[in-house]
N, C-alpha and C. Protein backbone atom coordinates (compact mmCIF):
# COMPACT_ATOMS: atom_id res chain seq x y z
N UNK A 1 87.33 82.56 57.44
CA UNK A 1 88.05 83.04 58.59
C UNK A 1 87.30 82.75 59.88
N UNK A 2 85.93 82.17 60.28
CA UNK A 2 85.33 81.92 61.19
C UNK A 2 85.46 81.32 61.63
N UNK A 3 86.20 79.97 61.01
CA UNK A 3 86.98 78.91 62.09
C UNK A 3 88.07 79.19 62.66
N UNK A 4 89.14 80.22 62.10
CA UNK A 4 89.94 80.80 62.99
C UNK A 4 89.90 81.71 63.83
N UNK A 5 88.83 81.86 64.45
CA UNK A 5 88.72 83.08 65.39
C UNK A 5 88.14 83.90 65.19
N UNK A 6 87.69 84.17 64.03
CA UNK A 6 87.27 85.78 63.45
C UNK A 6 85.62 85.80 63.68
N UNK A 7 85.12 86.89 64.35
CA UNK A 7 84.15 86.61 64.51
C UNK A 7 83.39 88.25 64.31
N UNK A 8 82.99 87.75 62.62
CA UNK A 8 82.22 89.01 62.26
C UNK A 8 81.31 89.99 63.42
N UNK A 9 80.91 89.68 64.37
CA UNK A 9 79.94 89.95 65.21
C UNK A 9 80.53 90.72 66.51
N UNK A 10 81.94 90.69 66.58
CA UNK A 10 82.79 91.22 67.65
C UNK A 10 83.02 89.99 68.32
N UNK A 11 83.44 91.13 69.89
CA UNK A 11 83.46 89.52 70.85
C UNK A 11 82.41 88.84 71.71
N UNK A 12 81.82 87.68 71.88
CA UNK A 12 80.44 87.42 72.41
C UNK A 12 80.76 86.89 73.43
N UNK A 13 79.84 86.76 74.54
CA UNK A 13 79.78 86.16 75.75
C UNK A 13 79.08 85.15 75.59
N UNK A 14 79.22 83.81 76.07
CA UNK A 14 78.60 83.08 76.57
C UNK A 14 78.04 82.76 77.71
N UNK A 15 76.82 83.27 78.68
CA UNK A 15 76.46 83.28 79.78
C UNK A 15 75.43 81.97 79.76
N UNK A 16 75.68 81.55 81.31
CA UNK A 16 74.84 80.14 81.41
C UNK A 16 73.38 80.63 81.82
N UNK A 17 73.14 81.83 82.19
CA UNK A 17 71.91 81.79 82.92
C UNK A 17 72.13 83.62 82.90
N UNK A 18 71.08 84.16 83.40
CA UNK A 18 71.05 85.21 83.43
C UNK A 18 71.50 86.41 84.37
N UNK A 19 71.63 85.31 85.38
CA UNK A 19 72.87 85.95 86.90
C UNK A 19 74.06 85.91 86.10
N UNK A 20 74.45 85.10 85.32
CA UNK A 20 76.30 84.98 84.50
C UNK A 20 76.38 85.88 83.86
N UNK A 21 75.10 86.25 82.54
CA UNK A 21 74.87 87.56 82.15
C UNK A 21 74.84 88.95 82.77
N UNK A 22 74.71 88.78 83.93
CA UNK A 22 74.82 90.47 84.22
C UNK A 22 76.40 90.01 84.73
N UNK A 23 76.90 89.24 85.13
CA UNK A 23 78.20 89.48 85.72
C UNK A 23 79.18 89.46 84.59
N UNK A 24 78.68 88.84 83.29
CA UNK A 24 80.22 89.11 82.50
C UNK A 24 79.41 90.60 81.92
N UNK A 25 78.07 90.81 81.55
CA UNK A 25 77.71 92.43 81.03
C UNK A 25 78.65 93.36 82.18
N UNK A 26 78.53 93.50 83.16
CA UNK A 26 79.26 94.32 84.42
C UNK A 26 80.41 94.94 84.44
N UNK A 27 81.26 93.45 83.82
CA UNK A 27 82.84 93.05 83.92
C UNK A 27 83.68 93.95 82.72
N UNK A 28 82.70 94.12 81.19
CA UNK A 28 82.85 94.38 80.23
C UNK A 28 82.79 95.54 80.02
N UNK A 29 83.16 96.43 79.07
CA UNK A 29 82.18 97.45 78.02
C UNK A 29 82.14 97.00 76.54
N UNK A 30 80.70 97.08 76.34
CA UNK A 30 79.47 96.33 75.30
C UNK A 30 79.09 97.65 74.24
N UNK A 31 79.51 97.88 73.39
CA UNK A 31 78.90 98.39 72.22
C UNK A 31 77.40 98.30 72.30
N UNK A 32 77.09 96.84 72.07
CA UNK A 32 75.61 96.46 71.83
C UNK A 32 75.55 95.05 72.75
N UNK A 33 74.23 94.49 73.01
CA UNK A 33 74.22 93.55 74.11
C UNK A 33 72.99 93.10 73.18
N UNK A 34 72.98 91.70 72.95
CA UNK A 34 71.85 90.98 72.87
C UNK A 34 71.54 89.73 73.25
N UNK A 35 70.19 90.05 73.85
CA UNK A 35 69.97 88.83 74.82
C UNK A 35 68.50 87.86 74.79
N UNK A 36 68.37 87.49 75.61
CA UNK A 36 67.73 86.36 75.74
C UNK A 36 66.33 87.30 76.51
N UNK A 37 64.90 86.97 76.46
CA UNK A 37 63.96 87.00 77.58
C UNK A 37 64.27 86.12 78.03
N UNK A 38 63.95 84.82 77.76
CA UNK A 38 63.51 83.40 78.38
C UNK A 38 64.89 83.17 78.66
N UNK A 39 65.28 83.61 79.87
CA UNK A 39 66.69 82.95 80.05
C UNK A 39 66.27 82.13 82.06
N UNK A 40 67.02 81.08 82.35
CA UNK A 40 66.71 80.73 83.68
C UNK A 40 67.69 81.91 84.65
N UNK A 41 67.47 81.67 86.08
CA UNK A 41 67.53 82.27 87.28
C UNK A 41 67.06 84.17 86.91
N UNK A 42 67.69 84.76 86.00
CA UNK A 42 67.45 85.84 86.26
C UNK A 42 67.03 86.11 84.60
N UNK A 43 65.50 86.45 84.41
CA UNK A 43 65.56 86.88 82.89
C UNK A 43 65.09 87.83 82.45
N UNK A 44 65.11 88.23 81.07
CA UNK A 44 65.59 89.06 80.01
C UNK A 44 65.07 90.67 80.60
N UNK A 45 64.21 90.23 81.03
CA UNK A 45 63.50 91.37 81.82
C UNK A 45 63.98 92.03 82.75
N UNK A 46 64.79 91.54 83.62
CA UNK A 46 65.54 91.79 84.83
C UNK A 46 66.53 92.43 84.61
N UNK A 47 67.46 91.56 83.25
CA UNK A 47 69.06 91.98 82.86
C UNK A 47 68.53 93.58 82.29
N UNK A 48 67.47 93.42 81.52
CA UNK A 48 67.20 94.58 81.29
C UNK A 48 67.10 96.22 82.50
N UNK A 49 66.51 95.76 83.31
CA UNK A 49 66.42 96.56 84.36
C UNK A 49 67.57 97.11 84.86
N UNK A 50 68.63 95.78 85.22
CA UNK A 50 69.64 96.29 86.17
C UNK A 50 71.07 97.23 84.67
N UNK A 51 70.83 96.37 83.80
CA UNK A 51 71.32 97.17 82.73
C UNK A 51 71.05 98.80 82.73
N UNK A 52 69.80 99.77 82.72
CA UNK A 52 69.28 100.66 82.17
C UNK A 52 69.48 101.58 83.65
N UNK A 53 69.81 100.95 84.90
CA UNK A 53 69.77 101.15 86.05
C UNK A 53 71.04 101.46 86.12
N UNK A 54 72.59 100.74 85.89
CA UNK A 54 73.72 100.76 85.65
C UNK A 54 74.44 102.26 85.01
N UNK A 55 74.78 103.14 85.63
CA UNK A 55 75.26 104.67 84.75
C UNK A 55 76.48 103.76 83.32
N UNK A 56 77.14 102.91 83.90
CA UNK A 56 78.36 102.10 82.74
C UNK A 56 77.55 101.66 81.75
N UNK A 57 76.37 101.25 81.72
CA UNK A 57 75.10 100.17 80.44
C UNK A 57 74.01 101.04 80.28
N UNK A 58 74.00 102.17 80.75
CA UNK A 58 72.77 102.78 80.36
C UNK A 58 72.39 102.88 79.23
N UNK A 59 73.38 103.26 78.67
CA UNK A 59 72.73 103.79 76.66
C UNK A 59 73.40 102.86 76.07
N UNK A 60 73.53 101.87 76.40
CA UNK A 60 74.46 100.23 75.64
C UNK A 60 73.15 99.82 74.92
N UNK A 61 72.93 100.26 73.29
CA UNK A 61 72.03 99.09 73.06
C UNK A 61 71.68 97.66 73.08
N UNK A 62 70.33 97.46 73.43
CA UNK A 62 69.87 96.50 73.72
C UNK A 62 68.87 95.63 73.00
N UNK A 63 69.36 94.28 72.09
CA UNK A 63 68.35 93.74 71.13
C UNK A 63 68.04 92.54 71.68
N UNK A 64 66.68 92.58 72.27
CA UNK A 64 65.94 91.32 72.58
C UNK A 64 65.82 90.43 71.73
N UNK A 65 66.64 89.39 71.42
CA UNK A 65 66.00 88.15 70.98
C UNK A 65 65.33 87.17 71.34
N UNK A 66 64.17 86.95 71.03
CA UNK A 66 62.93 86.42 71.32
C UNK A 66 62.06 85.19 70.21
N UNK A 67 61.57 84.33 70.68
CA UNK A 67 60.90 83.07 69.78
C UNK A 67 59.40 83.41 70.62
N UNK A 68 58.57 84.56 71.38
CA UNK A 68 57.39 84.87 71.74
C UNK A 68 56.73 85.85 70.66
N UNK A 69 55.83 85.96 70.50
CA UNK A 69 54.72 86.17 69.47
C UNK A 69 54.24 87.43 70.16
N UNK A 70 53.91 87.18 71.34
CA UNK A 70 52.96 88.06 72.21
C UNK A 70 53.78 89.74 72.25
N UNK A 71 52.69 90.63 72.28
CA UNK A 71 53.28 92.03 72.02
C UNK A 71 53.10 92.12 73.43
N UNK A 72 52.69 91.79 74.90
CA UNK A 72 53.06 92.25 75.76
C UNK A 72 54.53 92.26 76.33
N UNK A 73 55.03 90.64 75.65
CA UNK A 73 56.20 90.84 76.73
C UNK A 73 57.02 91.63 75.40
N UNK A 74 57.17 91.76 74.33
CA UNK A 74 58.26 93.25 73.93
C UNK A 74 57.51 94.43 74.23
N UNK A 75 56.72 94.85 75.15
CA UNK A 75 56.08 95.83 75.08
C UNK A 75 56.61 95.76 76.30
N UNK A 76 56.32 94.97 77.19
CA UNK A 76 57.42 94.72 78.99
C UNK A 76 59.11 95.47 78.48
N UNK A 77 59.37 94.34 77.13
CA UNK A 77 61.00 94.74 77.05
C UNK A 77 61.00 95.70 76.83
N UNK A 78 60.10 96.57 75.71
CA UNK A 78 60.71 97.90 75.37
C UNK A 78 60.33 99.31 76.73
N UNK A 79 59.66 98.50 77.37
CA UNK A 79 59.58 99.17 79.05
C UNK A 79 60.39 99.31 79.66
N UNK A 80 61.58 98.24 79.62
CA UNK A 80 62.56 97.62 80.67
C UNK A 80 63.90 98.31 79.81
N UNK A 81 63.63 98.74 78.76
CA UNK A 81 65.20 99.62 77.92
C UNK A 81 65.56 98.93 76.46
N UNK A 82 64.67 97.79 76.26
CA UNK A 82 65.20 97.32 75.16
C UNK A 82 65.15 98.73 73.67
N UNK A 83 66.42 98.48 73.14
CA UNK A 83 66.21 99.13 71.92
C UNK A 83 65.82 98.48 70.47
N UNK A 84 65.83 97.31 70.75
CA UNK A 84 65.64 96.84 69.03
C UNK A 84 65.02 95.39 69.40
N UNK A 85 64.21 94.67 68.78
CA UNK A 85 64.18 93.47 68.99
C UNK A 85 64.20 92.53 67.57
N UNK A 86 64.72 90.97 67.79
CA UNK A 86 65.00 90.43 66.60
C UNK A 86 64.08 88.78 66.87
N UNK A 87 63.32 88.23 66.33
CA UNK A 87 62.25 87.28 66.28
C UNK A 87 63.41 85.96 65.83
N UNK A 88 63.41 84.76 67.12
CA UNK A 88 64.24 83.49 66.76
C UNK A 88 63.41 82.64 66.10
N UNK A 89 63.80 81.68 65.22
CA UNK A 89 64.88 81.33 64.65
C UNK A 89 65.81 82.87 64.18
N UNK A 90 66.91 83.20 64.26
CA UNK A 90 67.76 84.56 63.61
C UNK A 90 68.23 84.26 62.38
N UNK A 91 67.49 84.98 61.61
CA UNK A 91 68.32 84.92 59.93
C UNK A 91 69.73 85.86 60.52
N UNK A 92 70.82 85.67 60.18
CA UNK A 92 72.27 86.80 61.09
C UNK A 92 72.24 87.29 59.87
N UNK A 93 72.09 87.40 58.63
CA UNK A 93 72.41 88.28 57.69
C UNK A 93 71.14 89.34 58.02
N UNK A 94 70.59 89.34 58.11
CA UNK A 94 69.25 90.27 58.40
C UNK A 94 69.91 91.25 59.90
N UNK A 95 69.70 90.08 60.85
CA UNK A 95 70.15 90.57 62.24
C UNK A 95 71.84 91.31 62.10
N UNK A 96 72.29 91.31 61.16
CA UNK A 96 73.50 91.93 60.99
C UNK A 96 73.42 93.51 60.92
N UNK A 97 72.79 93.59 59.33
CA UNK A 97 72.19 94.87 59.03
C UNK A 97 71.35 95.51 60.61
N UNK A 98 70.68 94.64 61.32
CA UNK A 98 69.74 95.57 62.23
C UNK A 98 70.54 95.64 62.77
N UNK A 99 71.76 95.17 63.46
CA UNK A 99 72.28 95.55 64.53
C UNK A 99 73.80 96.45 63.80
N UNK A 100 73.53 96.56 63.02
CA UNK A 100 74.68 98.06 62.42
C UNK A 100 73.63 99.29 62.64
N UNK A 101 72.42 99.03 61.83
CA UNK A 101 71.83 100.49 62.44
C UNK A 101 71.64 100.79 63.77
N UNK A 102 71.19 99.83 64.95
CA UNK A 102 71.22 100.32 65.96
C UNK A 102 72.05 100.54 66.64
N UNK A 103 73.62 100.37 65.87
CA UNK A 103 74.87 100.53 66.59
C UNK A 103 75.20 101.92 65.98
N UNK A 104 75.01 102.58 64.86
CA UNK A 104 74.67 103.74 64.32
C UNK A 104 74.12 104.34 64.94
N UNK A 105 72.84 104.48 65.30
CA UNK A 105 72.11 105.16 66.03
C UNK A 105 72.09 105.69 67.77
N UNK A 106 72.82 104.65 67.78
CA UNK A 106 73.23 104.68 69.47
C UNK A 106 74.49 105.58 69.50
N UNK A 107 75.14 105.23 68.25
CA UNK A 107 76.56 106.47 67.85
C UNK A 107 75.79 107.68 68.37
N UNK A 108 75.22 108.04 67.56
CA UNK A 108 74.40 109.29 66.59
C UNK A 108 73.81 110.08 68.32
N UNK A 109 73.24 109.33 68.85
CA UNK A 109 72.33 109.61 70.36
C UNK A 109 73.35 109.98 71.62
N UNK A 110 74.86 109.09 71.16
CA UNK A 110 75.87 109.42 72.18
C UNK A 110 76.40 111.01 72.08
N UNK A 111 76.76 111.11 70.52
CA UNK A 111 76.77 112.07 69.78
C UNK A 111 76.21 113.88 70.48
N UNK A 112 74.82 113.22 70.35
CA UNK A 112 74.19 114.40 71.16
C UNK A 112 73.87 114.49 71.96
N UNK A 113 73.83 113.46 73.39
CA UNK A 113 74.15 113.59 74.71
C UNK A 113 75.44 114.33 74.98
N UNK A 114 76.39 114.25 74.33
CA UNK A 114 77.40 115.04 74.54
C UNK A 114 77.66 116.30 74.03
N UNK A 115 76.76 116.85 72.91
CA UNK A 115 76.96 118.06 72.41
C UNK A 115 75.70 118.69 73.51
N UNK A 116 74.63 118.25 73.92
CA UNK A 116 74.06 118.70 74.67
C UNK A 116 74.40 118.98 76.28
N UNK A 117 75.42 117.93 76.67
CA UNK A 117 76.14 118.10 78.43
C UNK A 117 77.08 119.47 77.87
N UNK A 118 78.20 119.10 76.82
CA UNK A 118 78.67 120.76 76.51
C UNK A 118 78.21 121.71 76.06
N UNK A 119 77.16 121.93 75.43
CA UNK A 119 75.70 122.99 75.82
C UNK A 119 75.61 123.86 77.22
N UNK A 120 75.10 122.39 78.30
CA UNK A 120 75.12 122.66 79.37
C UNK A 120 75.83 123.54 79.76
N UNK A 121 77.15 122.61 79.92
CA UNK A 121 78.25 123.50 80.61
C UNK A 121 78.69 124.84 80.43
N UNK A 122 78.61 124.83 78.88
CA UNK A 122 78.99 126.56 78.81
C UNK A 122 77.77 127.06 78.97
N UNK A 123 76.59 126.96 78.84
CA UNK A 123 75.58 127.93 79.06
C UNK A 123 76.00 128.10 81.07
N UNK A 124 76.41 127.35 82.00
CA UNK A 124 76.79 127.38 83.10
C UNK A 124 77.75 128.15 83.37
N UNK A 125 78.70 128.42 82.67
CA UNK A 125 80.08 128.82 82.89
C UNK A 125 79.35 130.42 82.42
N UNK A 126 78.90 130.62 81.28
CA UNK A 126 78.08 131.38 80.59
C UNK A 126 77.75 132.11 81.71
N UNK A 127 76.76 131.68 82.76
CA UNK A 127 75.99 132.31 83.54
C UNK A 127 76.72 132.74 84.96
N UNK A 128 77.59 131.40 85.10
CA UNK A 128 78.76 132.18 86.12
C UNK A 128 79.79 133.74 86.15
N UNK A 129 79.73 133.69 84.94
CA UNK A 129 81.01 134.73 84.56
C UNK A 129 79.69 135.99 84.15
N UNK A 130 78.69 136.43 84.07
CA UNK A 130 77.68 137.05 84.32
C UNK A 130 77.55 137.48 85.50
N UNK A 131 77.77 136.50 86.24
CA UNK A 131 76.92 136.85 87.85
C UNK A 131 78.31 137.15 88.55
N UNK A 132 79.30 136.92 88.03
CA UNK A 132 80.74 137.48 88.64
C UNK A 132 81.17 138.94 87.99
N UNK A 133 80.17 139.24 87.00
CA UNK A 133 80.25 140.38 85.98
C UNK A 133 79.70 141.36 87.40
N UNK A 134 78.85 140.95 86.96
CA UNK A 134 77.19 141.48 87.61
C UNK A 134 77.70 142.33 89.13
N UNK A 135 78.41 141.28 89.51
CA UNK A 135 78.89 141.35 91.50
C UNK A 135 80.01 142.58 91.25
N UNK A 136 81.31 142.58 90.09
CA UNK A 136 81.63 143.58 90.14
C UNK A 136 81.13 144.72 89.85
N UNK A 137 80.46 144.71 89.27
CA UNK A 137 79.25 146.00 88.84
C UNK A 137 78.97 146.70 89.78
N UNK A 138 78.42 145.79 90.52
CA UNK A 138 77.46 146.20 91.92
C UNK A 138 78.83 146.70 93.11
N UNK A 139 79.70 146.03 93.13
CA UNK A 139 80.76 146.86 94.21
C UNK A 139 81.36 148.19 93.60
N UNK A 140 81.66 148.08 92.06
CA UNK A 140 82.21 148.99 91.59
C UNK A 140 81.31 150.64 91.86
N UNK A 141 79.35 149.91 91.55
CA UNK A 141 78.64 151.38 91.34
C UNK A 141 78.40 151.47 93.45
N UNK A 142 78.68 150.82 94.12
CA UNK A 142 78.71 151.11 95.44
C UNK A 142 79.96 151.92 96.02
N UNK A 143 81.44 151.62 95.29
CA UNK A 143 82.37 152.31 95.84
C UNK A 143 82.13 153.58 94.77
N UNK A 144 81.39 154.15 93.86
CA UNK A 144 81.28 155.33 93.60
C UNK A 144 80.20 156.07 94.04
N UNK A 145 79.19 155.60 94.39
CA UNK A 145 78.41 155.72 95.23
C UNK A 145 78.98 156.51 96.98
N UNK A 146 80.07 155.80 97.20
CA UNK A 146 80.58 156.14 98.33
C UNK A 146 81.13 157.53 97.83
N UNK A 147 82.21 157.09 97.09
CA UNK A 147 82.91 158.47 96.76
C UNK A 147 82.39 159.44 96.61
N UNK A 148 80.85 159.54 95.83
CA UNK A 148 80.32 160.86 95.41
C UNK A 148 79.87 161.30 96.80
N UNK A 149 79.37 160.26 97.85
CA UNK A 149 78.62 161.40 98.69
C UNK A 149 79.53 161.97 99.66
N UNK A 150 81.01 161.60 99.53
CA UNK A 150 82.01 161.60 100.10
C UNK A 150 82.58 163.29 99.91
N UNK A 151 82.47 163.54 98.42
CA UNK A 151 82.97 164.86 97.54
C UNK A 151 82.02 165.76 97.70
N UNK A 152 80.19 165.57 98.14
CA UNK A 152 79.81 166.34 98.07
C UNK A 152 79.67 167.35 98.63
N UNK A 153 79.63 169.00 98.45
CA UNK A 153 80.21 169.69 98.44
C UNK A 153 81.77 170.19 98.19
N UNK A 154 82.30 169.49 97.60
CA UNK A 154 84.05 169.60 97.20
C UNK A 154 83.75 169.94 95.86
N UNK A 155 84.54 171.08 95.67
CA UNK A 155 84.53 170.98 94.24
C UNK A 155 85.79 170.61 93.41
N UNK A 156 85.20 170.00 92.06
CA UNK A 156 86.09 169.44 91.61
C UNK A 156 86.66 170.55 90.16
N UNK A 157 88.02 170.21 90.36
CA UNK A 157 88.89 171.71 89.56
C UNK A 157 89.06 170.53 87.75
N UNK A 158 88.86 171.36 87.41
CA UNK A 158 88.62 170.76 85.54
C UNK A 158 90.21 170.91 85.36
N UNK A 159 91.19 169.36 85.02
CA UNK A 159 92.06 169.65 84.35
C UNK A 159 92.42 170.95 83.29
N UNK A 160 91.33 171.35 82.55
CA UNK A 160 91.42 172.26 81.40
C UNK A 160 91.47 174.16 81.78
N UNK A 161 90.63 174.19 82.96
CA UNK A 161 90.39 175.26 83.79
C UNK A 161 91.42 175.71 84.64
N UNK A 162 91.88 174.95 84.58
CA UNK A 162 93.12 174.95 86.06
C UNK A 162 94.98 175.41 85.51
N UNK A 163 94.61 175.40 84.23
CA UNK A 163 96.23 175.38 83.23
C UNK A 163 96.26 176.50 82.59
């Protein structure tokens, strides 16, 4: 089915350079994004930046693919937001499996960014409806406050006494 269109992997971009890359990443919403360091005009490092910078790409995982050896520059990427990285030549049966778990995991993390913002909120709402508790409290024990020093000396006749 891969010659007809089908493309186990979703849908991919082809960017010429790394300025094309942030403009079709921009244009889109990306499950997962994997890219290039060594890319010309703007690279891997950069896309990374303006990616992690972006509120729309922030938590979009990100798998550096890379043919560098050196642990500084994935140590740059995993600075710059990368989440996963995959070593070129790409075996894709390998890189398949990695990029299901980190598409899992990025589930899993969305997951509880959002059980944690609705956390938030009701512990907020929580504390509003407290402090709106609280305020009637305080007018309620002020208008009896009034009243009593209002009565004092009045005496008051006992429903039960009075019949």
């Amino acid at each position: 089915m891969q010659g007809h269109g089908f493309d186990p992997f979703g849908d991919r971009l082809y960017p010429e350079d790394g300025a094309d890359a942030w403009k079709k990443v921009g244009r889109t919403t990306n499950d997962i994004v994997r890219l290039d360091l060594d890319i010309p005009r703007m690279d891997g490092f950069e896309l990374l930046g303006l990616m992690r910078a972006d509120a729309t790409h922030r938590h979009v995982p990100a798998v550096v693919a890379t043919g560098r050896e050196d642990m500084l520059a994935l140590g740059k990427a995993f600075a710059n937001g990368a989440t996963s990285f995959v070593i070129k030549p790409l075996n894709w049966r390998l890189v398949s499996h990695q990029l299901s778990y980190v598409l899992k995991s990025a589930h899993e993390e969305a997951v509880a960014r959002q059980t944690l913002r609705t956390r938030q909120e009701d512990n907020r709402l929580r504390d509003e409806a407290v402090t709106l508790a609280l305020s009637k409290l305080e007018k309620s024990s002020r208008a009896l406050k009034f009243m009593l020093a209002q009565s004092e000396g009045v005496e008051l006749a006992d429903a039960q006494t009075t019949a």
